[in-house]
C-alpha atoms as a PDB file:
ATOM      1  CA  UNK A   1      91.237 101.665  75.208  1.00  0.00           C
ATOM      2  CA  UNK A   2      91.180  98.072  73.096  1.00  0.00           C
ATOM      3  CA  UNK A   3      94.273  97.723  71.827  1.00  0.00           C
ATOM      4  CA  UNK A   4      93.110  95.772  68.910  1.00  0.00           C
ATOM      5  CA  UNK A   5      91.183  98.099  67.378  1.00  0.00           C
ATOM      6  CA  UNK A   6      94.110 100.578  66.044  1.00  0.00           C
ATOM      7  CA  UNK A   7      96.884  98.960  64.224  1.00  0.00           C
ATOM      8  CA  UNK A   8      99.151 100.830  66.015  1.00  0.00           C
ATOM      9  CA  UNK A   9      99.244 102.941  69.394  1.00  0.00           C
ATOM     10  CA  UNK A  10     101.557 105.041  70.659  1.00  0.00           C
ATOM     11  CA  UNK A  11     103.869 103.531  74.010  1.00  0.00           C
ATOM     12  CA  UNK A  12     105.004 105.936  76.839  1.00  0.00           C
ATOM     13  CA  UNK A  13     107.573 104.020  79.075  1.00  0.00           C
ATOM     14  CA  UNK A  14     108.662 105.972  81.942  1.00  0.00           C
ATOM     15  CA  UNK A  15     111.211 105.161  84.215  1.00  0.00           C
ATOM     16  CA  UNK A  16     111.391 106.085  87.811  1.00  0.00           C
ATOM     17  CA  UNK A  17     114.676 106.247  89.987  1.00  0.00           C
ATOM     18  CA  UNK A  18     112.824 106.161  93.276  1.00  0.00           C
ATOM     19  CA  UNK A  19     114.363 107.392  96.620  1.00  0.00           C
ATOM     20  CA  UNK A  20     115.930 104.475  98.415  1.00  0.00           C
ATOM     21  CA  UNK A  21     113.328 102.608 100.868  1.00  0.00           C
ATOM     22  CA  UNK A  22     110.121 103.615  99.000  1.00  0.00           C
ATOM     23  CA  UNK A  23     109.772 100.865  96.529  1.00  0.00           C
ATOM     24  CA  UNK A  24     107.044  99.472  98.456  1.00  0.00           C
ATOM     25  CA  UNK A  25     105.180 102.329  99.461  1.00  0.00           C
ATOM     26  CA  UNK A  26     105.816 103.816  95.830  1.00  0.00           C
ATOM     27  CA  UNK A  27     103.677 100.471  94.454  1.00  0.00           C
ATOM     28  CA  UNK A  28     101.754 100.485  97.119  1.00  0.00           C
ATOM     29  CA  UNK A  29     100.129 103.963  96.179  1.00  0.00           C
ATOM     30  CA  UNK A  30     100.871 103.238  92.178  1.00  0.00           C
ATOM     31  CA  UNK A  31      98.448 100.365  92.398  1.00  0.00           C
ATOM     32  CA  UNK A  32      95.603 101.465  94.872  1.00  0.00           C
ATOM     33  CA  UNK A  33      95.359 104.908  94.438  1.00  0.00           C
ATOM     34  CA  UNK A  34      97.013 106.198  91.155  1.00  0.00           C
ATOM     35  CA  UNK A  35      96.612 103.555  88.155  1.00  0.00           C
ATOM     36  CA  UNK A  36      92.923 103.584  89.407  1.00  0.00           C
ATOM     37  CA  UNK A  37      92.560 107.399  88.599  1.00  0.00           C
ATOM     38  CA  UNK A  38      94.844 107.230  85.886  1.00  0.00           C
ATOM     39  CA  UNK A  39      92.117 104.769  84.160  1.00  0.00           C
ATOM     40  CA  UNK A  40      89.594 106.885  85.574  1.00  0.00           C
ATOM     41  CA  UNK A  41      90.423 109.601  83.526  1.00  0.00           C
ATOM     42  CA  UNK A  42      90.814 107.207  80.388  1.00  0.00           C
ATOM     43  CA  UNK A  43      94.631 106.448  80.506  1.00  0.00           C
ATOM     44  CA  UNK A  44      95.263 102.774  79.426  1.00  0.00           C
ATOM     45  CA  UNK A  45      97.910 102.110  81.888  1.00  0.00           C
ATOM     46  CA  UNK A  46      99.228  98.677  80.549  1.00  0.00           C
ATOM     47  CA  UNK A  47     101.935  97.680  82.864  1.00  0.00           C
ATOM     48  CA  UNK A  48     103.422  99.335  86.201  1.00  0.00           C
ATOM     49  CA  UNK A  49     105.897  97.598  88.732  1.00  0.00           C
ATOM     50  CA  UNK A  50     109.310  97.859  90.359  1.00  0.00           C
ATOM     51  CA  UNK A  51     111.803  96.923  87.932  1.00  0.00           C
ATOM     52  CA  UNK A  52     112.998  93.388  87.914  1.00  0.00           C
ATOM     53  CA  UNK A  53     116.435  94.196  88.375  1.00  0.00           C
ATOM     54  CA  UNK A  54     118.105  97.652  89.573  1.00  0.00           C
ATOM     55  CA  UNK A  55     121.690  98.467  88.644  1.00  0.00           C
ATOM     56  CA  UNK A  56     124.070  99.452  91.829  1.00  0.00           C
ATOM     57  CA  UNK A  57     121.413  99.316  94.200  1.00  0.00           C
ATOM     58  CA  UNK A  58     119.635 102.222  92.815  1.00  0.00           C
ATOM     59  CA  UNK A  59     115.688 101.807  93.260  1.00  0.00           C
ATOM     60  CA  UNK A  60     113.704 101.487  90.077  1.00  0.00           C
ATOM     61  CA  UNK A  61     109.933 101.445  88.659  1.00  0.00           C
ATOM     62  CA  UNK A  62     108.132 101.172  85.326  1.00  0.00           C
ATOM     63  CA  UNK A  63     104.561 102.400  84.182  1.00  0.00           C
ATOM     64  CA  UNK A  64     103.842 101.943  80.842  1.00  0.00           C
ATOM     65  CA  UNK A  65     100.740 103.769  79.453  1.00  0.00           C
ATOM     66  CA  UNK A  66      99.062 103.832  75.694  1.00  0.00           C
ATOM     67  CA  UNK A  67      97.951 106.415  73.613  1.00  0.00           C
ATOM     68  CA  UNK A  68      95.791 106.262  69.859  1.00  0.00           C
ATOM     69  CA  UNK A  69      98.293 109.688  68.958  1.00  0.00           C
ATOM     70  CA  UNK A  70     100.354 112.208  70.335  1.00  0.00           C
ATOM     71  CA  UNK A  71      97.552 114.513  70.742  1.00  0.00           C
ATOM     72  CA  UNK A  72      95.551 112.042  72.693  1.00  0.00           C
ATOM     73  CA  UNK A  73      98.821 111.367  75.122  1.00  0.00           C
ATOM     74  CA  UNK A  74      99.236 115.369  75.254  1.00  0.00           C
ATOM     75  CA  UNK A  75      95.520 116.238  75.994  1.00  0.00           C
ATOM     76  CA  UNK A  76      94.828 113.173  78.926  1.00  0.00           C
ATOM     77  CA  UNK A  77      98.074 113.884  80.448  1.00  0.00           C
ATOM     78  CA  UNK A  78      97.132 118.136  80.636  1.00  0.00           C
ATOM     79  CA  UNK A  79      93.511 116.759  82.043  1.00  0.00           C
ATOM     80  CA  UNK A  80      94.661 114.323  84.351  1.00  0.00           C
ATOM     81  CA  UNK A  81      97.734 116.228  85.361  1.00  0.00           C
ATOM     82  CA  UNK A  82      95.712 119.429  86.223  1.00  0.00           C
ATOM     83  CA  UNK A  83      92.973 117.364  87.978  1.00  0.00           C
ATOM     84  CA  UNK A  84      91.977 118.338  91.626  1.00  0.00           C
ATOM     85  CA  UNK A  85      91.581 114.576  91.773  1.00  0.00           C
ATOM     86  CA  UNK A  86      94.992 114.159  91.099  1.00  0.00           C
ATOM     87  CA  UNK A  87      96.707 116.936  93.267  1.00  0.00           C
ATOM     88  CA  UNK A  88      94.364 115.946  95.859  1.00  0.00           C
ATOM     89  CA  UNK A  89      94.750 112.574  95.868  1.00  0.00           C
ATOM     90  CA  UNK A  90      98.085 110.525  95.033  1.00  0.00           C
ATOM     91  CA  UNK A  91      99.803 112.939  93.939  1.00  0.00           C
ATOM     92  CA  UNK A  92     102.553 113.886  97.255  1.00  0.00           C
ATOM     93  CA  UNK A  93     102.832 110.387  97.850  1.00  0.00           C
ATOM     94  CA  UNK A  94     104.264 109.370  94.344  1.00  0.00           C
ATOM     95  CA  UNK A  95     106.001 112.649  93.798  1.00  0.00           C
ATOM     96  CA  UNK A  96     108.110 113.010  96.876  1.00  0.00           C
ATOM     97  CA  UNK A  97     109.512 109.602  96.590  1.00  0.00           C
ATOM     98  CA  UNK A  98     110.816 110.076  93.322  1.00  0.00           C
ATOM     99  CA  UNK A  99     114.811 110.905  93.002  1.00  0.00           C
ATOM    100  CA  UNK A 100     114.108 110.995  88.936  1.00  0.00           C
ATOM    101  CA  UNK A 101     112.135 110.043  85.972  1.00  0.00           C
ATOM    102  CA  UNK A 102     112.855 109.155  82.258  1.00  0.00           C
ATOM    103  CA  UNK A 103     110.248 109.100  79.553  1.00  0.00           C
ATOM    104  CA  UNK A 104     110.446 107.186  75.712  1.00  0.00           C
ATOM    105  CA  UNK A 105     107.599 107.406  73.774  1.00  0.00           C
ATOM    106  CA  UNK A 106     107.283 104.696  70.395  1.00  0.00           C
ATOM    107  CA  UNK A 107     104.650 104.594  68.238  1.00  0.00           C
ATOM    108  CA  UNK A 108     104.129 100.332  68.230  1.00  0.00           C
ATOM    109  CA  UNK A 109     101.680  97.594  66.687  1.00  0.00           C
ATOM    110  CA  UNK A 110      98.529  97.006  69.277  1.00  0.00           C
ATOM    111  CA  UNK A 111      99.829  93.599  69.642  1.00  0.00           C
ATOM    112  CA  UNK A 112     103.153  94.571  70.937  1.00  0.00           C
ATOM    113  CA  UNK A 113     101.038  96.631  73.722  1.00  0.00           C
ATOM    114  CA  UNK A 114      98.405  93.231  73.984  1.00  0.00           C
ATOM    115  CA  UNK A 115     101.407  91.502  75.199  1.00  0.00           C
ATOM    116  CA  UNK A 116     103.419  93.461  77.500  1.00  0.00           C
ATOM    117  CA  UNK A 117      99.713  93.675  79.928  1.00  0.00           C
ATOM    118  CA  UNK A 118      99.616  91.581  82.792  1.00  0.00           C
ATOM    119  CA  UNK A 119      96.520  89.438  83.656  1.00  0.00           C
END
């Protein structure tokens, strides 16, 4: 999705508590196996990494995806999340080494999204 055509997109920002020891192997899988078929399916993923700093030790991680509307976030989520592709694939990996997730969802200029990606 280009950014710059909307004037505004909608921001999911989910937060993962991850169980301890698996930051690695939680990017690890993130960035070879599941942003790939996230994009796949046509989910702009614009930023994913472990957090930068993690409060009492607790393991953290941040994906960021965009959306042009709710409905667009609600309908590729229900295709990608149903996917054989995804329940096949990455799918044990990043789920079982997650203790918790958080999700916020803002509705943001395309610029704002233009510069939280990472060339």
């Amino acid at each position: 999705m280009e950014a710059t055509a909307l004037t505004s997109l909608l921001l999911e920002i989910r937060t993962y508590r991850l169980r301890s020891g698996y930051t690695e192997a939680f990017h690890a899988t993130v960035a070879e196996r599941a942003a790939p078929l996230l994009r796949d399916f046509g989910v702009d993923v614009v930023r994913f990494g472990p957090s930068e700093q993690n409060e009492d030790g607790v393991e953290e991680y941040l994906l960021m995806r965009s959306f042009a509307s709710h409905d667009d976030r609600d309908e590729q989520e229900k295709r990608f999340y149903t996917s054989p592709e995804w329940h096949d694939g990455p799918r044990a990996d990043i789920v079982d080494r997650i203790e918790s997730y958080h999700t916020v969802v803002l509705t943001v200029p395309a610029s704002a999204i233009d510069g939280l990606r990472r060339v």
